[in-house]
PDB file of N, CA and C in Angstrom:
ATOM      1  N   UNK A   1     -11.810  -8.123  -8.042  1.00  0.00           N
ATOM      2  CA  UNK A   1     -11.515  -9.123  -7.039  1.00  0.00           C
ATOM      3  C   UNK A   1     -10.380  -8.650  -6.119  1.00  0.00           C
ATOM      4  N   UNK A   2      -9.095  -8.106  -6.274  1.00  0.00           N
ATOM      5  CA  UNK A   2      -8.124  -7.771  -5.725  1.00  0.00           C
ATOM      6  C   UNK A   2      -8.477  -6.370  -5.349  1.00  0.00           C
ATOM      7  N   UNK A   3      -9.521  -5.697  -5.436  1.00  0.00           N
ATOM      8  CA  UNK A   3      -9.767  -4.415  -4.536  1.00  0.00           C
ATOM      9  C   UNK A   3     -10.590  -4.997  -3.579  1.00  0.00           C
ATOM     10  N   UNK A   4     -11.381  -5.881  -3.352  1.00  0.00           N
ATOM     11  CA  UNK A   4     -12.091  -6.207  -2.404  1.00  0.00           C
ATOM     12  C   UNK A   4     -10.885  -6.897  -1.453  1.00  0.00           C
ATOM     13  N   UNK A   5     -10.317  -7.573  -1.747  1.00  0.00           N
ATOM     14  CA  UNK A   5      -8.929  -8.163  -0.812  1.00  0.00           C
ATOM     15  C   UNK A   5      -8.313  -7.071  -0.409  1.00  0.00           C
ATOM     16  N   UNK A   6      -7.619  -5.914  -0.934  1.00  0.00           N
ATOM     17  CA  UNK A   6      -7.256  -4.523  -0.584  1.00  0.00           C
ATOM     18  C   UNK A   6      -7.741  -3.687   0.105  1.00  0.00           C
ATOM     19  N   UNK A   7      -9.365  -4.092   0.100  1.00  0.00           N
ATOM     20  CA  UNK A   7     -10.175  -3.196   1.333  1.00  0.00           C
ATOM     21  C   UNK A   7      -9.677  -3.912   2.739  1.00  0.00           C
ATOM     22  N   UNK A   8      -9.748  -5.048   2.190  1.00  0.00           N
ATOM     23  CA  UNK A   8     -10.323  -6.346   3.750  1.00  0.00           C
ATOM     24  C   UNK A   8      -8.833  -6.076   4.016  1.00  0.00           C
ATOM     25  N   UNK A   9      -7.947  -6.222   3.822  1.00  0.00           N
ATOM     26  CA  UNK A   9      -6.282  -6.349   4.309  1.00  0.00           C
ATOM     27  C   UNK A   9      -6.000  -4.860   4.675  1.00  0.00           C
ATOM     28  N   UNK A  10      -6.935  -4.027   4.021  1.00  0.00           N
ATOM     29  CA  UNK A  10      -6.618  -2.513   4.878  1.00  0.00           C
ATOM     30  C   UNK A  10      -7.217  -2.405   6.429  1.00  0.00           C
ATOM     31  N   UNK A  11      -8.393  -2.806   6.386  1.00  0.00           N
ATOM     32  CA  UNK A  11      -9.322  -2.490   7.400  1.00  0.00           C
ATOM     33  C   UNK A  11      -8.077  -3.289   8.519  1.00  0.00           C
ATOM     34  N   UNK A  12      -8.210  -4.801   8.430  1.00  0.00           N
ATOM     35  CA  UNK A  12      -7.078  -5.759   9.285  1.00  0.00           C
ATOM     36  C   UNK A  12      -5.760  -4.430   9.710  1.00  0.00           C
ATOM     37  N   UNK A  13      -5.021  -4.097   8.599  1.00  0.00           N
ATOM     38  CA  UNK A  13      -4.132  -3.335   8.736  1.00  0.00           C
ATOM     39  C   UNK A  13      -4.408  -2.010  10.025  1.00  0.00           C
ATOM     40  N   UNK A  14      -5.051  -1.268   9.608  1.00  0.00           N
ATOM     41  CA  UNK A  14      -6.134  -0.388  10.385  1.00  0.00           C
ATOM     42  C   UNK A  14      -6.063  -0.188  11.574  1.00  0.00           C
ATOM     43  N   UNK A  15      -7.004  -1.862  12.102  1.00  0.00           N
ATOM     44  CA  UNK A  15      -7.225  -2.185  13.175  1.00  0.00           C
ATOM     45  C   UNK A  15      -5.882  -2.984  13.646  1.00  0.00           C
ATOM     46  N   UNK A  16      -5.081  -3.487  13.405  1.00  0.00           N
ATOM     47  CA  UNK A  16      -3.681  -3.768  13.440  1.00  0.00           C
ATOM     48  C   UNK A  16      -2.933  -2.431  14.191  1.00  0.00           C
ATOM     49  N   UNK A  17      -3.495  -1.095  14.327  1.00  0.00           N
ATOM     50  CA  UNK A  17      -2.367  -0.363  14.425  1.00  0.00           C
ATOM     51  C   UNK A  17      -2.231   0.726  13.784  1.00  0.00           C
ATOM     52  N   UNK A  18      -1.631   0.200  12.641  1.00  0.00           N
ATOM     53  CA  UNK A  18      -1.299   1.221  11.582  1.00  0.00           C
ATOM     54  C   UNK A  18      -2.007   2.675  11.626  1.00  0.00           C
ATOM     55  N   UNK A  19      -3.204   2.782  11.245  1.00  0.00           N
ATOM     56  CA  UNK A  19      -4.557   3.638  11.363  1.00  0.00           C
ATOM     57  C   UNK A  19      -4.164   4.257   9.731  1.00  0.00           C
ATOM     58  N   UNK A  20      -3.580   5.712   9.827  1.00  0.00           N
ATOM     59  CA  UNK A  20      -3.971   6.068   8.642  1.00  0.00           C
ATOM     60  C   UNK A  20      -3.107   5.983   7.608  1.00  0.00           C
ATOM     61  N   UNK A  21      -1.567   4.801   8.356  1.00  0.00           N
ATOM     62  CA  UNK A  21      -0.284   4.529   7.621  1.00  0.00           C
ATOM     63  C   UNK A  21      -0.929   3.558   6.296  1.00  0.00           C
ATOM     64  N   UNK A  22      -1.711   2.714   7.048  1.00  0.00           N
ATOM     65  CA  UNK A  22      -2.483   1.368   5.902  1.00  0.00           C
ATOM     66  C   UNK A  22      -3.221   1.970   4.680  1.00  0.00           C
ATOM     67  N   UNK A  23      -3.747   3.136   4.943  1.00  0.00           N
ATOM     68  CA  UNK A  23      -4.335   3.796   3.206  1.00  0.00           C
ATOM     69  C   UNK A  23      -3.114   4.555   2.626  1.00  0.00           C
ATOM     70  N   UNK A  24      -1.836   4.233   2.669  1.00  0.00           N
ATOM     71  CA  UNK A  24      -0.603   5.057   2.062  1.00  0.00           C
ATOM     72  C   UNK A  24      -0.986   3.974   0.706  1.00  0.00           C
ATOM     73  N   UNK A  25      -0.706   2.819   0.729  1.00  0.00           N
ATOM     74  CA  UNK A  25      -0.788   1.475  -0.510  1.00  0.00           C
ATOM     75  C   UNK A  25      -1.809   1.869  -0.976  1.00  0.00           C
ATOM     76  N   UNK A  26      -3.087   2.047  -0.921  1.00  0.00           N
ATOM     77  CA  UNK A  26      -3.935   2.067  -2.477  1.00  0.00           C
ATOM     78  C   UNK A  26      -3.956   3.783  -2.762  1.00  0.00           C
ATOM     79  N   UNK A  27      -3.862   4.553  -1.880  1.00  0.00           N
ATOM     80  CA  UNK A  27      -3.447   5.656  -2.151  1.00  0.00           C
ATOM     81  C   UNK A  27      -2.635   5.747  -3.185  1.00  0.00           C
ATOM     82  N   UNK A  28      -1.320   5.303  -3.163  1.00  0.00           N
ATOM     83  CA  UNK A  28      -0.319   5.463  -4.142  1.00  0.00           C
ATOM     84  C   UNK A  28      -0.451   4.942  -5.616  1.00  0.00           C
ATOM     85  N   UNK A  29      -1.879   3.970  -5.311  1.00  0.00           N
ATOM     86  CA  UNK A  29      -1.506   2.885  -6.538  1.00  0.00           C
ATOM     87  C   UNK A  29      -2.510   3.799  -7.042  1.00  0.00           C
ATOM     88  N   UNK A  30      -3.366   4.444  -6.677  1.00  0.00           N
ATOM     89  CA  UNK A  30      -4.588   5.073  -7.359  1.00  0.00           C
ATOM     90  C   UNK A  30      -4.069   6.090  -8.463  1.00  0.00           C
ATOM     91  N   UNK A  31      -3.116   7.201  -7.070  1.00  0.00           N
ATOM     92  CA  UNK A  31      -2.003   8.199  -8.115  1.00  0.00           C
ATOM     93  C   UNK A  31      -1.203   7.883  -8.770  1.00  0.00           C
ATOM     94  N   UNK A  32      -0.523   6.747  -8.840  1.00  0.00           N
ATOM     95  CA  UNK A  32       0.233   5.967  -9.393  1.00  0.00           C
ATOM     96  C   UNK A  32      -0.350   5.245 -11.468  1.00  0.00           C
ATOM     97  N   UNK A  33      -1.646   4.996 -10.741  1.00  0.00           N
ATOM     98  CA  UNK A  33      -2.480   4.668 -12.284  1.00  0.00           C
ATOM     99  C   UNK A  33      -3.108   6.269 -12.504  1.00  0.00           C
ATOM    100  N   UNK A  34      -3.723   6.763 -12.235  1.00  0.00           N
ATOM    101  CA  UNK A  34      -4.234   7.825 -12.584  1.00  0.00           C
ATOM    102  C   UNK A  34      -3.295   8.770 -13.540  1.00  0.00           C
ATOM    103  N   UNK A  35      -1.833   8.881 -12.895  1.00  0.00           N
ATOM    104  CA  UNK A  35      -0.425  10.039 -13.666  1.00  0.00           C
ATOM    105  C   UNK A  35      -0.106   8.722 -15.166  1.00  0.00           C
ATOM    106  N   UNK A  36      -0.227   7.320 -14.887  1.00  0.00           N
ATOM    107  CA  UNK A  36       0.034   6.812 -15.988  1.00  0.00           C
ATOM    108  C   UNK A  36      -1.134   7.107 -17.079  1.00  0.00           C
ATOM    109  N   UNK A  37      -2.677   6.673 -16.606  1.00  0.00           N
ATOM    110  CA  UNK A  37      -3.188   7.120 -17.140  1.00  0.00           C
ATOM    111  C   UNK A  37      -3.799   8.614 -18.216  1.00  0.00           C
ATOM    112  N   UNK A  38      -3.042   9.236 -17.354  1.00  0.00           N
ATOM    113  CA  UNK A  38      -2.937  10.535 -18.134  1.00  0.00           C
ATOM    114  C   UNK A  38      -1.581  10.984 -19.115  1.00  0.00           C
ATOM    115  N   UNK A  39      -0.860  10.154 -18.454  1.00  0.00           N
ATOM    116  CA  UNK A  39       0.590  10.346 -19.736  1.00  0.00           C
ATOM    117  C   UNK A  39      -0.433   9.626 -21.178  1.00  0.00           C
ATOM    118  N   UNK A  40      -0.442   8.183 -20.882  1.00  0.00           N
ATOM    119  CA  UNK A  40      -0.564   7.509 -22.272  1.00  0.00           C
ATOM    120  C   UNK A  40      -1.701   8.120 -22.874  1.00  0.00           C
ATOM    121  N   UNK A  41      -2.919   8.503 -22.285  1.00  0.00           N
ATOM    122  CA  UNK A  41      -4.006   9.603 -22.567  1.00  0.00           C
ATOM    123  C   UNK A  41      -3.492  10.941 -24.008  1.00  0.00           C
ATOM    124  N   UNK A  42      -2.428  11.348 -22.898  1.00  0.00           N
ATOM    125  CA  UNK A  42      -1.986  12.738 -23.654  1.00  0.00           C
ATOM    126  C   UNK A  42      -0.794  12.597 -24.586  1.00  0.00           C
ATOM    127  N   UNK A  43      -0.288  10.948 -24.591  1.00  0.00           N
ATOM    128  CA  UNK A  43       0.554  10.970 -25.801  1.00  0.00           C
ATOM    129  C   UNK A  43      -0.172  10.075 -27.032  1.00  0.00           C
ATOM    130  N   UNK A  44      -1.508   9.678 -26.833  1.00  0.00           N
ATOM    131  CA  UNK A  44      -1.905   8.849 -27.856  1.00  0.00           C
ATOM    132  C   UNK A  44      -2.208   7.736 -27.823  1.00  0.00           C
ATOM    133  N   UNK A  45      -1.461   6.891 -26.691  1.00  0.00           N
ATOM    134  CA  UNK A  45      -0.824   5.532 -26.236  1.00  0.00           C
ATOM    135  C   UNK A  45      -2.105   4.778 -26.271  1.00  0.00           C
ATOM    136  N   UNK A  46      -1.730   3.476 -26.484  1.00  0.00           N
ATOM    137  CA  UNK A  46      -2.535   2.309 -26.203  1.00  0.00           C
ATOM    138  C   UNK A  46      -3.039   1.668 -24.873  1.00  0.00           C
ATOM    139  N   UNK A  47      -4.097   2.063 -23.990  1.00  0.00           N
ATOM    140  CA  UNK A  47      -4.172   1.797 -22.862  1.00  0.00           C
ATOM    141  C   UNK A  47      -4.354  -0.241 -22.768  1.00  0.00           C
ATOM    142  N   UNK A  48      -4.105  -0.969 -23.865  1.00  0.00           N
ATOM    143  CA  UNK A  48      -4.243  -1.950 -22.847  1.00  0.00           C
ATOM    144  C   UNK A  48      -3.033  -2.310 -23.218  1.00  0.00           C
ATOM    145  N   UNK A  49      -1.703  -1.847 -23.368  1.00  0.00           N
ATOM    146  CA  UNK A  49      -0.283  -2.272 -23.084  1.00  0.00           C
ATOM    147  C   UNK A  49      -0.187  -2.204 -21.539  1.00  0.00           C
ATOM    148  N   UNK A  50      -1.269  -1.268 -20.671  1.00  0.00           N
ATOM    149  CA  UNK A  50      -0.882  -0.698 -19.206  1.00  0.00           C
ATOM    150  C   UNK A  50      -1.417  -2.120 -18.194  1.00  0.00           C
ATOM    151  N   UNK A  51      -2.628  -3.008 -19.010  1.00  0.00           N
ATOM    152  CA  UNK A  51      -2.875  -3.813 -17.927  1.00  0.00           C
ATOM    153  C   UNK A  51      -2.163  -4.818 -16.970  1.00  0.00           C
ATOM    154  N   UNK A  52      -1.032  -5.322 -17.516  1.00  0.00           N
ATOM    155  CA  UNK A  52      -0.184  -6.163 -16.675  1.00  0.00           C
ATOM    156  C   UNK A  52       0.692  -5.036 -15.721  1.00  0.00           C
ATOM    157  N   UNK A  53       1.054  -3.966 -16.049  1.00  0.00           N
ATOM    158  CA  UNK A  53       1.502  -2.859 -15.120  1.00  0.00           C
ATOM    159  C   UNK A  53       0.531  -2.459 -13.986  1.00  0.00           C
ATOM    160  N   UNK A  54      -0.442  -2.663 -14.422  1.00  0.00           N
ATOM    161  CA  UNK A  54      -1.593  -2.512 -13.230  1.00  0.00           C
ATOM    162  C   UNK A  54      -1.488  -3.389 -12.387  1.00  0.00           C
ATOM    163  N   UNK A  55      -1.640  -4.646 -13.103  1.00  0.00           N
ATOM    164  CA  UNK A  55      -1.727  -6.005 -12.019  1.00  0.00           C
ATOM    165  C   UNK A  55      -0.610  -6.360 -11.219  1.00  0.00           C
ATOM    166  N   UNK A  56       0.493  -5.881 -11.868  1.00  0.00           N
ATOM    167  CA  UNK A  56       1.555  -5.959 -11.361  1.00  0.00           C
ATOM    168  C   UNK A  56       1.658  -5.236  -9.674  1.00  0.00           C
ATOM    169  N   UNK A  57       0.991  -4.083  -9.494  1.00  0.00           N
ATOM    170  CA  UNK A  57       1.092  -2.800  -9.345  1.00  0.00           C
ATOM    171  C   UNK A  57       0.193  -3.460  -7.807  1.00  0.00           C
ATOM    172  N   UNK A  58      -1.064  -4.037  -8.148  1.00  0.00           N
ATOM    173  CA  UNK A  58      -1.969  -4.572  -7.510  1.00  0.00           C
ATOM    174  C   UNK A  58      -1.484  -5.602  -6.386  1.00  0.00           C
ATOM    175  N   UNK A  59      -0.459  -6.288  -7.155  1.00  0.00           N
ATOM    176  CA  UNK A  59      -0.079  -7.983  -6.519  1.00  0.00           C
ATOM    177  C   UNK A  59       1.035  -6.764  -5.510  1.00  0.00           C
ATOM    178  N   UNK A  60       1.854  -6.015  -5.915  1.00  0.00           N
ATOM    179  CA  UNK A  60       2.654  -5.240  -4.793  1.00  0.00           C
ATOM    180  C   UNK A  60       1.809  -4.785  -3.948  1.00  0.00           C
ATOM    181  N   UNK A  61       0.884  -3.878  -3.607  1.00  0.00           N
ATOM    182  CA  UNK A  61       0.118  -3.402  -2.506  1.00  0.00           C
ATOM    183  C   UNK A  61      -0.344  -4.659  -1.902  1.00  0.00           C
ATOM    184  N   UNK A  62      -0.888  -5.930  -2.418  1.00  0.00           N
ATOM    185  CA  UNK A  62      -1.157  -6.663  -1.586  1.00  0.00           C
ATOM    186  C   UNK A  62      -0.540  -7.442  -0.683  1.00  0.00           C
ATOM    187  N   UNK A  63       0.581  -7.468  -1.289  1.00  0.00           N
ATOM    188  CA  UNK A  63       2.086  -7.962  -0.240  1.00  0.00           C
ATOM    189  C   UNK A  63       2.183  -7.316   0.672  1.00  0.00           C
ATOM    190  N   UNK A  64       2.242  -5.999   0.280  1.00  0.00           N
ATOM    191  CA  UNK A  64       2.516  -4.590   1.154  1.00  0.00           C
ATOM    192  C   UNK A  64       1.670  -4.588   2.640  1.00  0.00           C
ATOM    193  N   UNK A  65       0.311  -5.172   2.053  1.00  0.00           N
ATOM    194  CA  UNK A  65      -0.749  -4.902   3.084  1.00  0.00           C
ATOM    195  C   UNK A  65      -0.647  -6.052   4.182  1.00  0.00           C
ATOM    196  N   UNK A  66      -0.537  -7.098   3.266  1.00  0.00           N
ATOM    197  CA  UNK A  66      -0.140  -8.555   4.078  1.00  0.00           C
ATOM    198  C   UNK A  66       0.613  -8.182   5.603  1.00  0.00           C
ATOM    199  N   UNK A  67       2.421  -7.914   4.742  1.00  0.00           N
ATOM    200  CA  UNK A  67       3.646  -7.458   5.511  1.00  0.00           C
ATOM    201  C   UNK A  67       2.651  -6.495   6.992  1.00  0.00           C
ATOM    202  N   UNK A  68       1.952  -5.452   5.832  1.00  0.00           N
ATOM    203  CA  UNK A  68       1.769  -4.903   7.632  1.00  0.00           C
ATOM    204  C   UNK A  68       0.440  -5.262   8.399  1.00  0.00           C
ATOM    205  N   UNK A  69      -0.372  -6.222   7.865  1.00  0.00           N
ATOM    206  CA  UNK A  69      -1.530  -6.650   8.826  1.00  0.00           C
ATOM    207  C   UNK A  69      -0.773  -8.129   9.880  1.00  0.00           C
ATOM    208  N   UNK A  70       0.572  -8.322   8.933  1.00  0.00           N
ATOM    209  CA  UNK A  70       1.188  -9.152  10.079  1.00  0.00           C
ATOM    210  C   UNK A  70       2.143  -8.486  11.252  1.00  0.00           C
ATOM    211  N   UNK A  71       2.580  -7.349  10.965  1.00  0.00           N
ATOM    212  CA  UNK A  71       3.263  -6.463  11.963  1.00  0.00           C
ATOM    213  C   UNK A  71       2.974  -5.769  12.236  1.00  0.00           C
ATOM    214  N   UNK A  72       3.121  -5.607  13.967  1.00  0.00           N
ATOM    215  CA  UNK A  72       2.453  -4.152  14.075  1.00  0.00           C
ATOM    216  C   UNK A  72       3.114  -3.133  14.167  1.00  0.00           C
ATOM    217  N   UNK A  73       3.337  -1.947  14.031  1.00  0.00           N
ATOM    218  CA  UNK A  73       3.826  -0.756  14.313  1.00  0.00           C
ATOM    219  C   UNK A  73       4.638  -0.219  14.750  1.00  0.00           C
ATOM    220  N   UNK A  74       6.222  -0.408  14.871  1.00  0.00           N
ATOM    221  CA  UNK A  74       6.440   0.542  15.982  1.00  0.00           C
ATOM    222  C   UNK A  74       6.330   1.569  16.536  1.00  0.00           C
ATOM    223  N   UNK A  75       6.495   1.916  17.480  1.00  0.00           N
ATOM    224  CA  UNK A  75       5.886   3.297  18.227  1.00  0.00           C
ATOM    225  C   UNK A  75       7.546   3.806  19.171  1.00  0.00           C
ATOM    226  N   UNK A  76       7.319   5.180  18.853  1.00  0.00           N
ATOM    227  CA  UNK A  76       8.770   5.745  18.907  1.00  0.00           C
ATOM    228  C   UNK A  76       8.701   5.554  20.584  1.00  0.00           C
ATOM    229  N   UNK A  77       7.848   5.605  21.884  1.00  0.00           N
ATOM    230  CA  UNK A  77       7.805   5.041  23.048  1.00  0.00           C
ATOM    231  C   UNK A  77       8.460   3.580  23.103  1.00  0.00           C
ATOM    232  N   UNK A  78       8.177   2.408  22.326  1.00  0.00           N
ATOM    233  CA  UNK A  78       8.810   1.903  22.432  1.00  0.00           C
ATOM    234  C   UNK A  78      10.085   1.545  21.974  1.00  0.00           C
ATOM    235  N   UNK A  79      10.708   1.932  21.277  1.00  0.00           N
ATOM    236  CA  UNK A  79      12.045   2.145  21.088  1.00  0.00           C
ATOM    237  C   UNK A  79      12.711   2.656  21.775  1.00  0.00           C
ATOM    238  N   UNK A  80      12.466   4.008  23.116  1.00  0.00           N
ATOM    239  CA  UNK A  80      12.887   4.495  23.428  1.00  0.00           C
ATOM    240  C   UNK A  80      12.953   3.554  24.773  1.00  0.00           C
ATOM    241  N   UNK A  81      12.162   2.904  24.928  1.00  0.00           N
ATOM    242  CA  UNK A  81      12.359   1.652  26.261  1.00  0.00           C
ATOM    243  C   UNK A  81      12.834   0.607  26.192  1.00  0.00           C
ATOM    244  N   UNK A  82      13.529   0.304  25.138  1.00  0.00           N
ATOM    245  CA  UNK A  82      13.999  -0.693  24.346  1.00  0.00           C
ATOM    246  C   UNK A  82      15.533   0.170  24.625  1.00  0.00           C
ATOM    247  N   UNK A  83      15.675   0.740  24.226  1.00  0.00           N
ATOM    248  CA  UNK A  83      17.081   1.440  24.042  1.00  0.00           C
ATOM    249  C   UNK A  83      17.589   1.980  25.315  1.00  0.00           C
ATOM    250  N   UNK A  84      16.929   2.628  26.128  1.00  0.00           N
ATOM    251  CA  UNK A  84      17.152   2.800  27.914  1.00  0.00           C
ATOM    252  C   UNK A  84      17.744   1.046  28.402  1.00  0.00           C
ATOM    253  N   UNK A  85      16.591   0.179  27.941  1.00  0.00           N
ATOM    254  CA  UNK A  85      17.009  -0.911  29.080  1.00  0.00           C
ATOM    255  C   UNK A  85      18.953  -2.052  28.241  1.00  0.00           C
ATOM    256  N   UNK A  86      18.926  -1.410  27.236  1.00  0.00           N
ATOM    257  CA  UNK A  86      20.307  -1.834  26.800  1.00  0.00           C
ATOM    258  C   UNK A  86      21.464  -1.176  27.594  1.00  0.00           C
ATOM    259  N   UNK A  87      20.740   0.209  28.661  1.00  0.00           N
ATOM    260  CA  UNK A  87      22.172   0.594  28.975  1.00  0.00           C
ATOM    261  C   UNK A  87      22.670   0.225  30.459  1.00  0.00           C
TER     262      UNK A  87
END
């Protein structure tokens, strides 16, 4: 359920602007579970101690995605016209 919300809040993001800044969030969370997954893998570990770390993990990217399908971008052009007209 929360990867289908993660697609839809990327695409928004996306088209928001962002372009290829908006796949940094599930990017990370993918490598992010994948390196956990392979620690507890290679020490023995109990993989369902990891599920609330996941979800946890999940509910952050979706904030993440929120934050930037509501803002858009800055762009170093505009800062730089922003900062000219202060002087």
């Amino acid at each position: 359920m929360l990867l289908i919300v993660e697609i839809i809040l990327t695409i928004f993001a996306w088209r928001k602007g962002w372009k290829w800044m908006s796949l940094i969030p599930i990017g990370l969370a993918i490598l992010i579970g994948g390196l956990i997954g392979v620690i507890i893998g290679a020490s023995g570990g109990n993989t369902e101690l990891i599920r609330v770390f996941g979800f946890i993990i999940d509910i952050i990217i979706v904030i993440v995605l929120i934050i930037m399908t509501m803002n858009e971008p800055k762009s170093i052009k505009t800062q730089i016209v922003k900062n000219n007209n202060k002087d």
